[in-house]
Protein backbone atom coordinates (compact mmCIF):
# COMPACT_ATOMS: atom_id res chain seq x y z
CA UNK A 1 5.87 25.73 49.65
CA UNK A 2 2.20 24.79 49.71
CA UNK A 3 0.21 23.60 52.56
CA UNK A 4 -2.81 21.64 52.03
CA UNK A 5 -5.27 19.54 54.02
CA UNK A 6 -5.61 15.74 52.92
CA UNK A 7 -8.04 13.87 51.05
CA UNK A 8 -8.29 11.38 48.46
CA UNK A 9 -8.91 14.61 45.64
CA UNK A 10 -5.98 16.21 47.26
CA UNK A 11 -3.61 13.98 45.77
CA UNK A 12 -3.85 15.00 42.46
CA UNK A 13 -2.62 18.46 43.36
CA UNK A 14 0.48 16.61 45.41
CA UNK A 15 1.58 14.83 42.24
CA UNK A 16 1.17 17.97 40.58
CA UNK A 17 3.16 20.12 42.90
CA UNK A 18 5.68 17.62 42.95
CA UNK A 19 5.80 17.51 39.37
CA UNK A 20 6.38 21.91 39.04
CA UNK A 21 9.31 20.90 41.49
CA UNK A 22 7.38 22.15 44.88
CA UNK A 23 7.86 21.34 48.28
CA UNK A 24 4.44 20.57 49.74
CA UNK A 25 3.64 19.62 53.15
CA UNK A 26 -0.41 17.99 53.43
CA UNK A 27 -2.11 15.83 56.42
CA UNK A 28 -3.23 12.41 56.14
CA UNK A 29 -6.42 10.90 57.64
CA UNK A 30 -5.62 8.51 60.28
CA UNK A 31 -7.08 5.84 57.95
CA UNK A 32 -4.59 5.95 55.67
CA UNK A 33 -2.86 2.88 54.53
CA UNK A 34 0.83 3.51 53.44
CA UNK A 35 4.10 1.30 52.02
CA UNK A 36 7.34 1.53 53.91
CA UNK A 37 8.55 -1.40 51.71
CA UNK A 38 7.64 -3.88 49.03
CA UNK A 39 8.27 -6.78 51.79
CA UNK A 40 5.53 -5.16 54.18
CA UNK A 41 3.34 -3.85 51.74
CA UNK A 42 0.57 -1.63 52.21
CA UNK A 43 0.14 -0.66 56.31
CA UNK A 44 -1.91 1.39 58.74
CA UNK A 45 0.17 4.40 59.61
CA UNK A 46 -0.21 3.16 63.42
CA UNK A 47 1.41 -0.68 62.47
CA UNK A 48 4.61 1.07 61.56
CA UNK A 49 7.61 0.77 63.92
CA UNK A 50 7.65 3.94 65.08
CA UNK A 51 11.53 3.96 66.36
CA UNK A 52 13.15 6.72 68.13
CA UNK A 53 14.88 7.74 64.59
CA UNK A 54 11.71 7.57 62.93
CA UNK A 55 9.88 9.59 65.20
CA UNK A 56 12.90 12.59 65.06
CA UNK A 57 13.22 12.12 61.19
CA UNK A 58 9.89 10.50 60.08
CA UNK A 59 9.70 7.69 57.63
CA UNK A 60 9.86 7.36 53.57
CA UNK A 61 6.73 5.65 52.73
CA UNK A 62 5.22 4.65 49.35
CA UNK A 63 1.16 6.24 48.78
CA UNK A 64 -1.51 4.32 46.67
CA UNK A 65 -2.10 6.52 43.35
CA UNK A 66 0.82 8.47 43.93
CA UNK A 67 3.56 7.79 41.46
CA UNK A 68 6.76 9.02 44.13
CA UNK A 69 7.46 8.25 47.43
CA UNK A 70 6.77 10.98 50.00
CA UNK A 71 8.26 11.40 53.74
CA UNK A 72 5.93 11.13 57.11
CA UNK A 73 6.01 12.23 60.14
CA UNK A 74 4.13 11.06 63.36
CA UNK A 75 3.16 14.52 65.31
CA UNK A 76 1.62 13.67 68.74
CA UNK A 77 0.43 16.66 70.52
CA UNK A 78 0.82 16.76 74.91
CA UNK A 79 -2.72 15.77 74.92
CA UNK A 80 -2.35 12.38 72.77
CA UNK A 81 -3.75 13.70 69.53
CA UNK A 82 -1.74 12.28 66.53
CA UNK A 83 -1.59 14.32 63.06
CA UNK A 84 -0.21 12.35 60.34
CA UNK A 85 1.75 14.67 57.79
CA UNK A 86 3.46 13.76 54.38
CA UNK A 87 5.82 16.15 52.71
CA UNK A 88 8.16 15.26 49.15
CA UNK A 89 10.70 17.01 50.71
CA UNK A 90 13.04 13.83 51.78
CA UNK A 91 16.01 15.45 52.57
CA UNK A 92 17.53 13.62 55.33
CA UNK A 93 18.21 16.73 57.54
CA UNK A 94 14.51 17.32 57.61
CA UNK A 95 13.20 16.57 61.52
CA UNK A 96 9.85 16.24 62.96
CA UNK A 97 10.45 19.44 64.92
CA UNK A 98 10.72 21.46 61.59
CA UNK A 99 7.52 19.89 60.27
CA UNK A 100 5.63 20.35 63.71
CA UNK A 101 6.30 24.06 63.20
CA UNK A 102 4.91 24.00 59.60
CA UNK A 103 2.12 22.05 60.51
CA UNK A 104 1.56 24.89 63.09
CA UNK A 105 1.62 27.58 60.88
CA UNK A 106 -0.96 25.90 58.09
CA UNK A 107 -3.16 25.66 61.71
CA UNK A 108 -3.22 29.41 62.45
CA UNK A 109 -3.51 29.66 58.43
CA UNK A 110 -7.29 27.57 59.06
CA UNK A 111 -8.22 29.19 61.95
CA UNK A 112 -7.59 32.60 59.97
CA UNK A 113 -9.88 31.28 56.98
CA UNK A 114 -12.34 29.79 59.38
CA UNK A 115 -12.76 33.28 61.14
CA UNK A 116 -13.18 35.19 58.28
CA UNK A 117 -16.28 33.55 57.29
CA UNK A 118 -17.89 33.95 60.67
């Protein structure tokens, strides 16, 4: 599994870790604009109905650039802070609680890093 923090140049790796058959899980910038469907087209993460399944299971959504459709979840911390992650795992078991506790782990993974060069 690889954990990675999103931007544009991260997709390349994505598509590329998807391609070697790995499971990747990677943050998008609240910016973002994202395809649930051809009818809707391309979206702000935030104009998507968020429904109570959505929000347990997240949503498969189509990326700009990125030639297979990836899954996102809508994590919303206690204090109202929103991280946006996108993983090619789609299986439909998957919930938003498993991802939160990846997402948590790549966190203590940064603050590691971010220690070690202080």
């Amino acid at each position: 599994m690889q954990l990675k923090a999103a931007s544009l140049c991260v997709l390349k790796s994505v598509d590329t870790s998807n391609s070697l058959g790995r499971i990747f899980y990677t943050m998008l910038k609240n910016n973002r604009l994202v395809s649930p469907s051809l009818e809707e087209g391309y979206i702000h993460l935030e104009a998507i109905d968020w429904t109570e399944q959505r929000l347990l299971q997240g949503v498969i959504v189509k990326l700009k650039k990125v030639p297979f459709k990836v899954k996102l979840f809508k994590l919303v911390a206690k204090n109202g802070d929103i991280d946006w992650v996108i993983t090619n795992d789609l299986d439909e078991t998957l919930t938003t609680q498993a991802v939160k506790a990846t997402n948590d782990w790549r966190w203590k993974v940064e603050a590691f890093h971010r220690e070690l060069k202080e």
